[in-house]
Protein backbone atom coordinates (compact mmCIF):
# COMPACT_ATOMS: atom_id res chain seq x y z
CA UNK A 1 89.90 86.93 99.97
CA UNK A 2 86.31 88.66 99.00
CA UNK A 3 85.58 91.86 101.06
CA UNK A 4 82.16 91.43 101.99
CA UNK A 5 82.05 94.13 104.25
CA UNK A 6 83.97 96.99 105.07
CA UNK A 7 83.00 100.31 107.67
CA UNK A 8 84.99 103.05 109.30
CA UNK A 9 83.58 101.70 112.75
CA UNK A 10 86.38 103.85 114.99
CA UNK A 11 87.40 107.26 114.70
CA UNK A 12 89.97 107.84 117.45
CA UNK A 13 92.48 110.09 118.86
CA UNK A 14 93.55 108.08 121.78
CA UNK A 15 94.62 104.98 123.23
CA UNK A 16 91.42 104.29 125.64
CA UNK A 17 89.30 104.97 122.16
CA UNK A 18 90.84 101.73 120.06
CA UNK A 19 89.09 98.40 119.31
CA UNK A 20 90.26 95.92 122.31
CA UNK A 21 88.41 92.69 120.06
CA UNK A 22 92.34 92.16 119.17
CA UNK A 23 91.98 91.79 115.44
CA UNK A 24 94.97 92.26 113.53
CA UNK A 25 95.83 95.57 112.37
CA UNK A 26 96.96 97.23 108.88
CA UNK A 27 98.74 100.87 108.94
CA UNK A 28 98.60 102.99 106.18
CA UNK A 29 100.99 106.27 106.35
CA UNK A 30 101.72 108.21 103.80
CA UNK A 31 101.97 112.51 102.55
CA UNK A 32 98.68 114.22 102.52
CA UNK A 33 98.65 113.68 98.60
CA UNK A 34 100.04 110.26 97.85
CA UNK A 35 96.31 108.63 97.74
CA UNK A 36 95.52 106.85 100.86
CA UNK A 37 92.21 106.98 100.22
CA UNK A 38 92.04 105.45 96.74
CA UNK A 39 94.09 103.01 98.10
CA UNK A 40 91.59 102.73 100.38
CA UNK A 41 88.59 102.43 98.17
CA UNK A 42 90.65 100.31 95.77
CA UNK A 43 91.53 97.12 98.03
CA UNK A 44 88.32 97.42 99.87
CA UNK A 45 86.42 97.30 96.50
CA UNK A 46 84.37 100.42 97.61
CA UNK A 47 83.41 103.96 95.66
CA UNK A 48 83.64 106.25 98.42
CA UNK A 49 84.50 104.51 101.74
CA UNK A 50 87.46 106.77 102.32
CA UNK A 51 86.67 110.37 100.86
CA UNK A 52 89.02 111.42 98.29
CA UNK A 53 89.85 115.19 99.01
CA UNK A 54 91.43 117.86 96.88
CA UNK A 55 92.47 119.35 99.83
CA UNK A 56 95.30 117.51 101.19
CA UNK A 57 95.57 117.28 105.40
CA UNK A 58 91.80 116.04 105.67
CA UNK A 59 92.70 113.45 108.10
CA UNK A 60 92.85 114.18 111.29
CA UNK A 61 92.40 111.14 113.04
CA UNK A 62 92.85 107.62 113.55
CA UNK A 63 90.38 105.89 111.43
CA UNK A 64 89.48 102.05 111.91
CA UNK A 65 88.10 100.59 108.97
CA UNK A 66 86.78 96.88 109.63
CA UNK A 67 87.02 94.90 107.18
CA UNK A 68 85.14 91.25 107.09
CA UNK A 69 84.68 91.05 110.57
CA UNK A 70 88.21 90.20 110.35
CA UNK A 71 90.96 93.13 110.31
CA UNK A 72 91.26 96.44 110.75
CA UNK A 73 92.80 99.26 107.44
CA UNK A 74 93.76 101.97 109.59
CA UNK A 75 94.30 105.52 108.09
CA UNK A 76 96.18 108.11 109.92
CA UNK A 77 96.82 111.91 109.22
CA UNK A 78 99.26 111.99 105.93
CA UNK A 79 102.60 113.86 106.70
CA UNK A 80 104.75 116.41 104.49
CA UNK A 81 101.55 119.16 104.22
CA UNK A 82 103.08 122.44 104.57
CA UNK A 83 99.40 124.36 105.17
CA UNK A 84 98.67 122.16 108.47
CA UNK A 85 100.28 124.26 111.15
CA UNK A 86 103.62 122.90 113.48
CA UNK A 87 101.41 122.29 116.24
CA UNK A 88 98.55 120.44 114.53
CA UNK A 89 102.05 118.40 113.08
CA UNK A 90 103.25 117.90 116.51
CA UNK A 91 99.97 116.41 117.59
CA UNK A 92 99.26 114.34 114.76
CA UNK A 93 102.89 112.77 115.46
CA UNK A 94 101.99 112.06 119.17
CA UNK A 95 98.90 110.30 118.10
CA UNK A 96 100.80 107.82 115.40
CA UNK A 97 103.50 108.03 117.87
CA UNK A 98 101.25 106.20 121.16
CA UNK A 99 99.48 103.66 118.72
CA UNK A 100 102.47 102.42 117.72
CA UNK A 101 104.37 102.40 121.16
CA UNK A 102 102.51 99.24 122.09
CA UNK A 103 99.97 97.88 119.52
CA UNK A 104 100.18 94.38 119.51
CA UNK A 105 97.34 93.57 117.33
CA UNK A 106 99.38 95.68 114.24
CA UNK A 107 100.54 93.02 111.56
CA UNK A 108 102.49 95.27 109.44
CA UNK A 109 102.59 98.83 107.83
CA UNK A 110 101.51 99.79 104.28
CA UNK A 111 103.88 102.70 103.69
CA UNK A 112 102.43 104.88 100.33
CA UNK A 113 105.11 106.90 98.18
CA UNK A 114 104.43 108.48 94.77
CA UNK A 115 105.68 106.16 92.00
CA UNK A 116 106.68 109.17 89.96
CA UNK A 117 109.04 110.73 92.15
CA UNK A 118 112.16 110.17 94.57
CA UNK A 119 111.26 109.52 98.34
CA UNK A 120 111.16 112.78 99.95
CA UNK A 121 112.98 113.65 103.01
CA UNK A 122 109.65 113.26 105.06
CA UNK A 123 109.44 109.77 103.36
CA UNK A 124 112.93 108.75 104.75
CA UNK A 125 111.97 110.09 108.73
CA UNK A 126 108.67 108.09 108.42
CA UNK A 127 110.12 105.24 107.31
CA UNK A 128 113.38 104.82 109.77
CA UNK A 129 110.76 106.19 112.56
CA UNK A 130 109.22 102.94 111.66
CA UNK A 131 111.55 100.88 111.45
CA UNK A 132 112.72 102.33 115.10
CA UNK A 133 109.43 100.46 116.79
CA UNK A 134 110.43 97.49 114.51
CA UNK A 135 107.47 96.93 112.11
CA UNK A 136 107.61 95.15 108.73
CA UNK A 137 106.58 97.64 105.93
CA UNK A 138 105.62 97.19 102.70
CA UNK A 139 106.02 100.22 100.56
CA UNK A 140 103.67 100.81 97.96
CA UNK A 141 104.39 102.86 95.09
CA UNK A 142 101.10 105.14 94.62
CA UNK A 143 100.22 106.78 91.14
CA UNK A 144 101.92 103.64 88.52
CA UNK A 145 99.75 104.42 85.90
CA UNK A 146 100.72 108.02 85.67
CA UNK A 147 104.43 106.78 84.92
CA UNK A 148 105.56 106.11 81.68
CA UNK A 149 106.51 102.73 80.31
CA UNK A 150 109.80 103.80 79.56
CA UNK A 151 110.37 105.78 82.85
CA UNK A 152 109.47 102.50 85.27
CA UNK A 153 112.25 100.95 85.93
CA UNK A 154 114.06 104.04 86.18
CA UNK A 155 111.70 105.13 89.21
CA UNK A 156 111.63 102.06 90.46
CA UNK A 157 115.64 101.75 90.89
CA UNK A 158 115.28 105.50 92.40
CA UNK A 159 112.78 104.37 95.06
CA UNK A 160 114.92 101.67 96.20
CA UNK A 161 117.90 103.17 96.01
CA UNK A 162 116.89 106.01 98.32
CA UNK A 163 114.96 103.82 100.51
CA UNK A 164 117.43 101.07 101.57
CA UNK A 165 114.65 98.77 102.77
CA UNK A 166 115.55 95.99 105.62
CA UNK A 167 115.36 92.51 104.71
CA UNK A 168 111.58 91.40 105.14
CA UNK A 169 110.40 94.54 103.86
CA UNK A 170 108.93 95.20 100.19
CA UNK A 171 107.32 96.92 97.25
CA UNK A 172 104.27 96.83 95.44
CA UNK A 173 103.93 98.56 92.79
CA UNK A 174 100.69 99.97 92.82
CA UNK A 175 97.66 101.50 90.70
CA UNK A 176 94.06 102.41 92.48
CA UNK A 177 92.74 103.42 88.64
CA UNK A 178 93.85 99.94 86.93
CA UNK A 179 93.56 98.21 90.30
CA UNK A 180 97.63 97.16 89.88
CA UNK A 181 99.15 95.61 92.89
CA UNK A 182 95.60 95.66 94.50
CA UNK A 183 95.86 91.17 94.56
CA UNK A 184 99.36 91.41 95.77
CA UNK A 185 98.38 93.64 98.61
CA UNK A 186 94.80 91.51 99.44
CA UNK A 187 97.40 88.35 99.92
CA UNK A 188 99.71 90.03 102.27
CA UNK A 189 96.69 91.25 104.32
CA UNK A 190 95.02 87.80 104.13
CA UNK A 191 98.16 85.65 105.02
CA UNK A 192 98.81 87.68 108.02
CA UNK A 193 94.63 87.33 108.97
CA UNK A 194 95.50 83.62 108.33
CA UNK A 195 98.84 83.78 110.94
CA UNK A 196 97.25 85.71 113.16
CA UNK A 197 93.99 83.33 113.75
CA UNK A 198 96.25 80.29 113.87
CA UNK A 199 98.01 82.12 116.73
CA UNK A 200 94.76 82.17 119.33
């Protein structure tokens, strides 16, 4: 799949404020600092689509990227940011909370960790609060190049080891600076496009 085009066309905070085309949908959730937006930028082949921040908690909404005419990227509000106050927290988890109470058009959820460390506990309560609504995640390990050759399968055993992921979940490992993992991801996305459209 070439991305010909790609805009944040939706910035919402509610239901009544979502695209109703019914393109499929693509989650990503992840802490404040794990690098949604290079991820972002990365598979979208873009500079500065999403805004990098060194301040982590920048989003603060539910942003709809369209991609292709196609699909929707979706950032949300990363979790685990100590500075954002409990009832900015709360509110942020009653917006992710309502989209994914009964989004139909949402093909699965890119989940991002840091390749260099163990899953936090915040990692662990997003990911079994996702697997509550039962949506296939793929977990993508943020950061690879930072992590020594001799360290990576040592990580990588950690990470799955602490995550315990359901059959029909996964892992990429992933790399926004040597663009690792970024085909592995574009097929997922594109299969699911594919399902989707031979669905209607």
């Amino acid at each position: 799949m070439v991305i010909k085009e790609a805009n944040l066309d939706i910035i919402a905070t509610r239901r009544s404020q979502y695209p109703t085309e019914g393109k499929p949908e693509f989650l990503l959730v992840g802490k404040s600092n794990v690098g949604k937006s290079s991820f972002i930028n990365a598979i979208l082949s873009r500079k500065n689509l999403a805004y990098t921040s060194s301040r982590p908690g920048k989003t603060q909404t539910l942003n709809f990227y369209g991609v292709n005419d196609s699909f929707y990227l979706i950032d949300v509000p990363g979790y685990g940011y100590a500075a954002v106050d409990k009832k900015t927290q709360a509110k942020f988890g009653m917006m992710i909370e309502e989209y994914l109470e009964k989004r139909e058009e949402l093909k699965r959820v890119f989940m991002l960790i840091d390749y260099r460390h163990k899953p936090s506990e915040d990692d662990l309560l997003m990911y079994n609060f996702l697997k509550y609504y039962n949506l296939p995640v793929t977990v993508v390990a943020t950061k690879a190049d930072k992590v020594p050759g001799s360290q990576k399968q040592k990580n990588l055993k950690v990470i799955l080891d602490t995550m315990d992921l359901v059959i029909g979940d996964d892992l990429v490992v992933f790399s926004s600076n040597t663009k690792l993992g970024v085909k592995e991801v574009i097929k997922k996305i594109e299969d699911l496009v594919s399902e989707s459209e031979e669905t209607i």
